[in-house]
C-alpha atoms as a PDB file:
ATOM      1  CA  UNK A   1       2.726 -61.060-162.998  1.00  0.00           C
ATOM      2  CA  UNK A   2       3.245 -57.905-165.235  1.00  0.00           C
ATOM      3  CA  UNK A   3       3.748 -54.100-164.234  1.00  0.00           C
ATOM      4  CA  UNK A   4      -0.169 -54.311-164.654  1.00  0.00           C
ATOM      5  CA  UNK A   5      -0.921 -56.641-162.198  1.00  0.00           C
ATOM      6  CA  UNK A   6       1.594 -55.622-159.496  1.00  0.00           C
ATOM      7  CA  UNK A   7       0.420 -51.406-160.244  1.00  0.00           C
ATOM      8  CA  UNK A   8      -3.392 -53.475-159.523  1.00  0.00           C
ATOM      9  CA  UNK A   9      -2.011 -54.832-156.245  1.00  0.00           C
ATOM     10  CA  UNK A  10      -0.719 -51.725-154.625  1.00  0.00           C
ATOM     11  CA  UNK A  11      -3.520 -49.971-155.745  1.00  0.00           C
ATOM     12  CA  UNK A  12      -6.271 -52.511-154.250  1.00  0.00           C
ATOM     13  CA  UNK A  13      -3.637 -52.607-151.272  1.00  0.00           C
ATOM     14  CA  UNK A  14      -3.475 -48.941-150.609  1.00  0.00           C
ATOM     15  CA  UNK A  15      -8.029 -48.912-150.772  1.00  0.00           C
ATOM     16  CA  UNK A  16      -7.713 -51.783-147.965  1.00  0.00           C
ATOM     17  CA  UNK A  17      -5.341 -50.106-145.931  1.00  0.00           C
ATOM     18  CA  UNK A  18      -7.186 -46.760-146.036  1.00  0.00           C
ATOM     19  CA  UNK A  19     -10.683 -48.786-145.221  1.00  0.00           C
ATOM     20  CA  UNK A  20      -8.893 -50.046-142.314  1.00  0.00           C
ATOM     21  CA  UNK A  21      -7.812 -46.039-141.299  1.00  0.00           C
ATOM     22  CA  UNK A  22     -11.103 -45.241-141.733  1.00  0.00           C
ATOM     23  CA  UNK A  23     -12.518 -48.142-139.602  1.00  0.00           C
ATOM     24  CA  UNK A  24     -10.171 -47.385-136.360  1.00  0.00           C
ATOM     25  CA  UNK A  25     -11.742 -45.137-133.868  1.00  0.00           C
ATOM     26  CA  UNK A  26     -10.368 -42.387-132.819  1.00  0.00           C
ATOM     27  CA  UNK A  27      -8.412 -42.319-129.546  1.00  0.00           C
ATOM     28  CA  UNK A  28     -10.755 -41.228-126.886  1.00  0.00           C
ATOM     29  CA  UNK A  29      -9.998 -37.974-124.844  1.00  0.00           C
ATOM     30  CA  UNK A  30      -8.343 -39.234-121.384  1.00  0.00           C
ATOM     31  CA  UNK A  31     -10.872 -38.852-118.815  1.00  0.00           C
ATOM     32  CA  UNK A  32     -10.499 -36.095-115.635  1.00  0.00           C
ATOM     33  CA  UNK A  33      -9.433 -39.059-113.236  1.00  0.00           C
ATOM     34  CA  UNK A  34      -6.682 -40.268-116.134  1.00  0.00           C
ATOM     35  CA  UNK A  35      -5.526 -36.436-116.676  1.00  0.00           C
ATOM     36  CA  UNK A  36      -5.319 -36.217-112.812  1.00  0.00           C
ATOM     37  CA  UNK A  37      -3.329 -39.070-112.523  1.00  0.00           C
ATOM     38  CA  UNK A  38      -0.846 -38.206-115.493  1.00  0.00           C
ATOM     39  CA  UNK A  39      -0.366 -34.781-113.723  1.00  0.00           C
ATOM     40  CA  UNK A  40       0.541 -36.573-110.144  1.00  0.00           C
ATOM     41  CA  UNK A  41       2.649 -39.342-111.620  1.00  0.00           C
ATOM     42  CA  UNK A  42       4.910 -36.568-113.046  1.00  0.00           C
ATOM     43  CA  UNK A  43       4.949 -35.127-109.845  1.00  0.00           C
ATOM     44  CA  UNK A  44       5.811 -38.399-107.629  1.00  0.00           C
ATOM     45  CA  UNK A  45       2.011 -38.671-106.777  1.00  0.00           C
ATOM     46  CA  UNK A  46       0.299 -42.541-106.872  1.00  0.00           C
ATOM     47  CA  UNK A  47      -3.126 -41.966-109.510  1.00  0.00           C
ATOM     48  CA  UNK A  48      -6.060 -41.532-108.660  1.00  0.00           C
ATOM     49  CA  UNK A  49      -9.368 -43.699-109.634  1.00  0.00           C
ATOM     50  CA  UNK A  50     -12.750 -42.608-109.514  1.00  0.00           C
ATOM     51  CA  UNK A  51     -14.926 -43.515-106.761  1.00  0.00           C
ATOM     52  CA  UNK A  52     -18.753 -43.282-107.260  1.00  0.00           C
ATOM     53  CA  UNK A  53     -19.022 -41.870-103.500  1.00  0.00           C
ATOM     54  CA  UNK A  54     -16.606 -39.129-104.353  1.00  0.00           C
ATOM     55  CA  UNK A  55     -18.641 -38.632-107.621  1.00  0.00           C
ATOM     56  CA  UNK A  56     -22.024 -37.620-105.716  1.00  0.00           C
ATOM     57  CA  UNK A  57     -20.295 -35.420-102.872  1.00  0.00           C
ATOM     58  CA  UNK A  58     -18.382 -33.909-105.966  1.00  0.00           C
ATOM     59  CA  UNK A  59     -22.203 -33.522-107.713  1.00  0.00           C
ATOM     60  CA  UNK A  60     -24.074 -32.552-104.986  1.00  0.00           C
ATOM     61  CA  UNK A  61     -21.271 -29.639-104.464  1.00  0.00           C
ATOM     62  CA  UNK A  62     -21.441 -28.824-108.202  1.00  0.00           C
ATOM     63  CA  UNK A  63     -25.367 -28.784-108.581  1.00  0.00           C
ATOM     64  CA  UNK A  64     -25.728 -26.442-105.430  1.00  0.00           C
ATOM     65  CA  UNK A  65     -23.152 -24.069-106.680  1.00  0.00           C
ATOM     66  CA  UNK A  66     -24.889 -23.626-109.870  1.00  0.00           C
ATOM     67  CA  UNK A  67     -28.274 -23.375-108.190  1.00  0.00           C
ATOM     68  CA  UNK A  68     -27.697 -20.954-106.166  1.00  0.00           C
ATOM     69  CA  UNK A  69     -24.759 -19.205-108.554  1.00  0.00           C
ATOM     70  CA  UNK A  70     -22.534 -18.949-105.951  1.00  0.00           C
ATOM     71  CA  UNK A  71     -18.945 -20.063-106.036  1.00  0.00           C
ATOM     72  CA  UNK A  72     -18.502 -21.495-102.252  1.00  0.00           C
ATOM     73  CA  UNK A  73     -17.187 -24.332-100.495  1.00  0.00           C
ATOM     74  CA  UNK A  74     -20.330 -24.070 -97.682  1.00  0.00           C
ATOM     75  CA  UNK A  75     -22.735 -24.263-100.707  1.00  0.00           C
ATOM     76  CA  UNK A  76     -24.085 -27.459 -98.819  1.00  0.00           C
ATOM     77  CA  UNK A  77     -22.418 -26.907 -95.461  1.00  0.00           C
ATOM     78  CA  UNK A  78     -19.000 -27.568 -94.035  1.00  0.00           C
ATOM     79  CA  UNK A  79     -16.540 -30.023 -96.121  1.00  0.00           C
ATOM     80  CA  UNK A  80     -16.272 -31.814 -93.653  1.00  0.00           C
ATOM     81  CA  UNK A  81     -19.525 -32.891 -92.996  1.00  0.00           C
ATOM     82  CA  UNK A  82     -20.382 -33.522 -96.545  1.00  0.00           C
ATOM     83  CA  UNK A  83     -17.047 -35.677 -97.223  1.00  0.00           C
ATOM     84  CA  UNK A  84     -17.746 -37.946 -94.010  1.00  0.00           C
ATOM     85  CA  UNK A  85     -19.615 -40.776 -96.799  1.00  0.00           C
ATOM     86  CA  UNK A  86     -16.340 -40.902 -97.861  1.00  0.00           C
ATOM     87  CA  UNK A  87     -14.963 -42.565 -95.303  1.00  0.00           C
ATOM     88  CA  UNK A  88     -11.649 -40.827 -96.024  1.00  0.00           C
ATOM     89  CA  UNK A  89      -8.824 -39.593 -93.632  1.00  0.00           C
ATOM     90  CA  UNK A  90      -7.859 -37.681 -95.585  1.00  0.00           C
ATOM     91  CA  UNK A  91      -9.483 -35.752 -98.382  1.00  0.00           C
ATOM     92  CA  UNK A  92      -9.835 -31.618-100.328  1.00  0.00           C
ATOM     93  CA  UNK A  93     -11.583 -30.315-102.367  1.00  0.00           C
ATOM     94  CA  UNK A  94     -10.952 -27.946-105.280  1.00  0.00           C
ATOM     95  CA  UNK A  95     -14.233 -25.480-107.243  1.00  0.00           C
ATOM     96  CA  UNK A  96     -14.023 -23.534-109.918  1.00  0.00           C
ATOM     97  CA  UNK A  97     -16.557 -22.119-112.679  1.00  0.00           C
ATOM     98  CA  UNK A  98     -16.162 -20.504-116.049  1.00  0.00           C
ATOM     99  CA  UNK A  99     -14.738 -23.335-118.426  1.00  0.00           C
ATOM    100  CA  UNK A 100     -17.357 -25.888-120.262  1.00  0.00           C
ATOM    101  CA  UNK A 101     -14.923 -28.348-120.227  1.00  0.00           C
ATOM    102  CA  UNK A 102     -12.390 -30.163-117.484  1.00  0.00           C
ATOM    103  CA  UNK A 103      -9.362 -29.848-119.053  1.00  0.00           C
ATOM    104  CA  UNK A 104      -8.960 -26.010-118.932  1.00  0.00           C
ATOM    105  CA  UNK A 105     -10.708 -26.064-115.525  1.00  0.00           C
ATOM    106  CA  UNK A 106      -7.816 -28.760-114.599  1.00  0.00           C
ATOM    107  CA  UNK A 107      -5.386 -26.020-116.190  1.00  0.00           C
ATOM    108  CA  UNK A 108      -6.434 -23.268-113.519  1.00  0.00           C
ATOM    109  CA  UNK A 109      -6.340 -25.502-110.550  1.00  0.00           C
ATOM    110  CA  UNK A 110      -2.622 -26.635-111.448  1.00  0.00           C
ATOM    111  CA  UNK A 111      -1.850 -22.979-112.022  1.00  0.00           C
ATOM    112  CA  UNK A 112      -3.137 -22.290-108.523  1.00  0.00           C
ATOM    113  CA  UNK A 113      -0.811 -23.500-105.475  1.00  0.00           C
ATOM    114  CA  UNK A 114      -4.092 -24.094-103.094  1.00  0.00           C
ATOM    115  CA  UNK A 115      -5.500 -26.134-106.022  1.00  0.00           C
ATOM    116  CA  UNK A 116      -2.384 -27.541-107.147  1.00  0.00           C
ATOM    117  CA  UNK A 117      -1.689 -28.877-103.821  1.00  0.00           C
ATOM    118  CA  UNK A 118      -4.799 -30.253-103.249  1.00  0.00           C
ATOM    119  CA  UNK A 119      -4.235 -32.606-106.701  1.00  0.00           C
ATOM    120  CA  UNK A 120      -1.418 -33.584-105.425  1.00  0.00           C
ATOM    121  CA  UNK A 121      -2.592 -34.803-102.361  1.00  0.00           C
ATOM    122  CA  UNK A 122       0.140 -37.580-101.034  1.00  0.00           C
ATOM    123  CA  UNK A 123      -1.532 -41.115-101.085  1.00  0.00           C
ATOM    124  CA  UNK A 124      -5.007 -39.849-102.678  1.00  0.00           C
ATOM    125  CA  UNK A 125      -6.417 -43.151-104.064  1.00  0.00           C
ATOM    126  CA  UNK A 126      -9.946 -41.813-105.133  1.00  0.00           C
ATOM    127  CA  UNK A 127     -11.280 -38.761-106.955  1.00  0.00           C
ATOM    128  CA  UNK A 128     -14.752 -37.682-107.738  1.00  0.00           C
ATOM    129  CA  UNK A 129     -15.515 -35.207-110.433  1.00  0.00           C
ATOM    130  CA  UNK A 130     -18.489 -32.938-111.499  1.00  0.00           C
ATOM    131  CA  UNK A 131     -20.118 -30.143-113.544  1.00  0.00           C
ATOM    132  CA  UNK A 132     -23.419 -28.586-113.352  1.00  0.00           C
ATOM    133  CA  UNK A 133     -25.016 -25.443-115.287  1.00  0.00           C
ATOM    134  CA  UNK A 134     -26.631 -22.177-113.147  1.00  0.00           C
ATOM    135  CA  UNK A 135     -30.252 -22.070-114.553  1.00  0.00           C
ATOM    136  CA  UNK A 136     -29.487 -19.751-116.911  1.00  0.00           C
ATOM    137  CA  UNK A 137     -27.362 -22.551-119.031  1.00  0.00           C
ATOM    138  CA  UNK A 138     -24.006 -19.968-119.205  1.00  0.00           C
ATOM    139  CA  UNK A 139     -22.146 -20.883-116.570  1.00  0.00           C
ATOM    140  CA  UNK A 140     -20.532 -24.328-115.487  1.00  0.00           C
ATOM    141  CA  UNK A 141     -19.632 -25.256-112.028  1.00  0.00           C
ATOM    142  CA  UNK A 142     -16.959 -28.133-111.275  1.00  0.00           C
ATOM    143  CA  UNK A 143     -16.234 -30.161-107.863  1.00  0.00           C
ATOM    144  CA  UNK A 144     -13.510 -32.605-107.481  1.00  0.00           C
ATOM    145  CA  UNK A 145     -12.969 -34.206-104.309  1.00  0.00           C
ATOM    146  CA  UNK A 146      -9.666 -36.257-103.891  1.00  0.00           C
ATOM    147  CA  UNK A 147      -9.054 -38.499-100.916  1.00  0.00           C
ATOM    148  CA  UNK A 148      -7.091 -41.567 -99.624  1.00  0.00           C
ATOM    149  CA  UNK A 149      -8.195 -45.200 -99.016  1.00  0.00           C
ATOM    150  CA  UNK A 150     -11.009 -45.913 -97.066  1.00  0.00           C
ATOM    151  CA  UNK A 151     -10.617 -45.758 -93.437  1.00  0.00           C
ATOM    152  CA  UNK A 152     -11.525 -48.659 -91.306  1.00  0.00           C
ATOM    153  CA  UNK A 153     -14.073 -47.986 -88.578  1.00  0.00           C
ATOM    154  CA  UNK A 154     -13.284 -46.849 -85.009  1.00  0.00           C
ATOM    155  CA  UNK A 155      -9.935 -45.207 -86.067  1.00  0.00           C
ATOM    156  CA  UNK A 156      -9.200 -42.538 -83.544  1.00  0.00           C
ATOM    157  CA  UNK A 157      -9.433 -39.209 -84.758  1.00  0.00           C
ATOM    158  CA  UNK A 158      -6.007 -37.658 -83.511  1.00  0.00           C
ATOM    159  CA  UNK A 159      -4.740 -40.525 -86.592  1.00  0.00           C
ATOM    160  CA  UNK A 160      -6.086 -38.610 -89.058  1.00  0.00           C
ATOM    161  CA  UNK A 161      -4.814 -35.731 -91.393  1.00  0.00           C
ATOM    162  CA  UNK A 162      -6.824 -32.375 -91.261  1.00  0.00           C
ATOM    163  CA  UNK A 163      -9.052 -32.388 -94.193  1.00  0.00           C
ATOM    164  CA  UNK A 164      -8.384 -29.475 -96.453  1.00  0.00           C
ATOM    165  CA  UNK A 165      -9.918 -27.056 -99.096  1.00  0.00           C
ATOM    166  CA  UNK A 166      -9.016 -24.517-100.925  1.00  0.00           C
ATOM    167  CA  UNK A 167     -11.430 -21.956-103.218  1.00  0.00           C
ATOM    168  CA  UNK A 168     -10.807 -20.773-106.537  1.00  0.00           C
ATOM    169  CA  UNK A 169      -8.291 -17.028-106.360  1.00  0.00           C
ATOM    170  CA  UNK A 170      -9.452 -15.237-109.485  1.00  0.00           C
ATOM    171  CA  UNK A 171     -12.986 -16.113-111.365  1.00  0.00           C
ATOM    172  CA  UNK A 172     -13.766 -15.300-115.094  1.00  0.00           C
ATOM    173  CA  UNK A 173     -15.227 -11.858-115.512  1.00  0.00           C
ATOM    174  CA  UNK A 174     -19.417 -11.120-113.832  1.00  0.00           C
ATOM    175  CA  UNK A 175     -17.857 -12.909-110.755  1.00  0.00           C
ATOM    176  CA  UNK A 176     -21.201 -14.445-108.534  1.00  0.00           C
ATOM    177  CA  UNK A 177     -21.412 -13.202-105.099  1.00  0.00           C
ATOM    178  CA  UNK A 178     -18.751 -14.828-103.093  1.00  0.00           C
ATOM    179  CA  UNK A 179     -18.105 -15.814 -99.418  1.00  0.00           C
ATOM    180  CA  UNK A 180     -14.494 -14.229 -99.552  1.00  0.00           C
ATOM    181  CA  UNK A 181     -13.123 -16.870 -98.265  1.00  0.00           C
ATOM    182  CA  UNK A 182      -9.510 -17.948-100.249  1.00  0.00           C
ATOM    183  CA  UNK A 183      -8.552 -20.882 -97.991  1.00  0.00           C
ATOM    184  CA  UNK A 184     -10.752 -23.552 -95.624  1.00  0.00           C
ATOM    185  CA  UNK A 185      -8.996 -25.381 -93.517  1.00  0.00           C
ATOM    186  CA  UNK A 186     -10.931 -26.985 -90.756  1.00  0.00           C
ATOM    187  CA  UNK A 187     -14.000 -24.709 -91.322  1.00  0.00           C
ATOM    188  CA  UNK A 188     -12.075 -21.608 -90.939  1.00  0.00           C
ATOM    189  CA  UNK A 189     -12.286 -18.999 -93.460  1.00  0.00           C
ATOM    190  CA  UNK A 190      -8.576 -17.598 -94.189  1.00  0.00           C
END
């Protein structure tokens, strides 16, 4: 074969292997439960999965914030209460509004030592995330709930870890009306 035919090789080579560049799909953004995980593996944490149970708590939270435009962990009562589906003995909960999407909102909370320590919750196994708009479409919400394995039934009480939440310290700028609470723990507002 000739300098022709090899120069017509490369050149029907290099339109093949740029097809096949064109043809692979780009690498999908990690999801909030693999960007939790990443952060608590570098931190000596176990990851986290998501858990559909988690997911609705972390909705419910999300969709009453935004309804009533109110940053608050009683938006739907005490944590407590609305984390027993979880089954959980141990579990927190971080909020936060302002960012559309859940990598800068991730960025605050690990910027945050309430929130930070709450990702890093030792043997959290499950994680539930969520988002959800005030009416007027400007302003996003976000619950994540983060909590152990399930618990098996008729556990005592006096086994398990107090549950824990901590609220967003600084908002975005035309803060909603707030409960002024900056730490819950146990249903007391510190």
């Amino acid at each position: 074969m000739g300098t022709r035919g090899t120069m017509m090789q490369r050149a029907v080579g290099g339109m093949i292997a740029g097809l096949l560049l064109l043809t692979v799909a780009p690498a999908a953004a990690e999801s909030p439960a693999e960007l939790i995980s990443s952060f608590r593996l570098k931190h000596g944490e176990v990851r986290v999965v998501r858990d559909a149970t988690l997911d609705r708590i972390a909705m419910d939270q999300a969709r009453a914030m935004a309804a009533k435009d109110d940053l608050s962990h009683d938006a739907l009562g005490p944590f407590n209460r609305r984390v027993a589906p979880a089954g959980a003995g141990r579990a927190a909960e971080n909020i936060a509004y302002g960012y559309d999407n859940f990598e800068k909102t991730l960025g605050q909370w690990i910027d945050s030592s309430g929130h930070r320590r709450n990702l890093l919750l030792h043997n959290a196994s499950r994680v539930g995330i969520a988002s959800a708009k005030n009416t007027s479409g400007k302003r996003t919400y976000w619950a994540m709930v983060i909590a152990g394995d399930y618990e098996p039934k008729g556990k005592g009480k006096k086994d398990k870890e107090p549950l824990v939440a901590v609220k967003r310290e600084t908002a975005p700028a035309s803060k909603p009306k707030s409960s002024g609470c900056h730490i819950k723990l146990l249903s007391l507002c510190i």
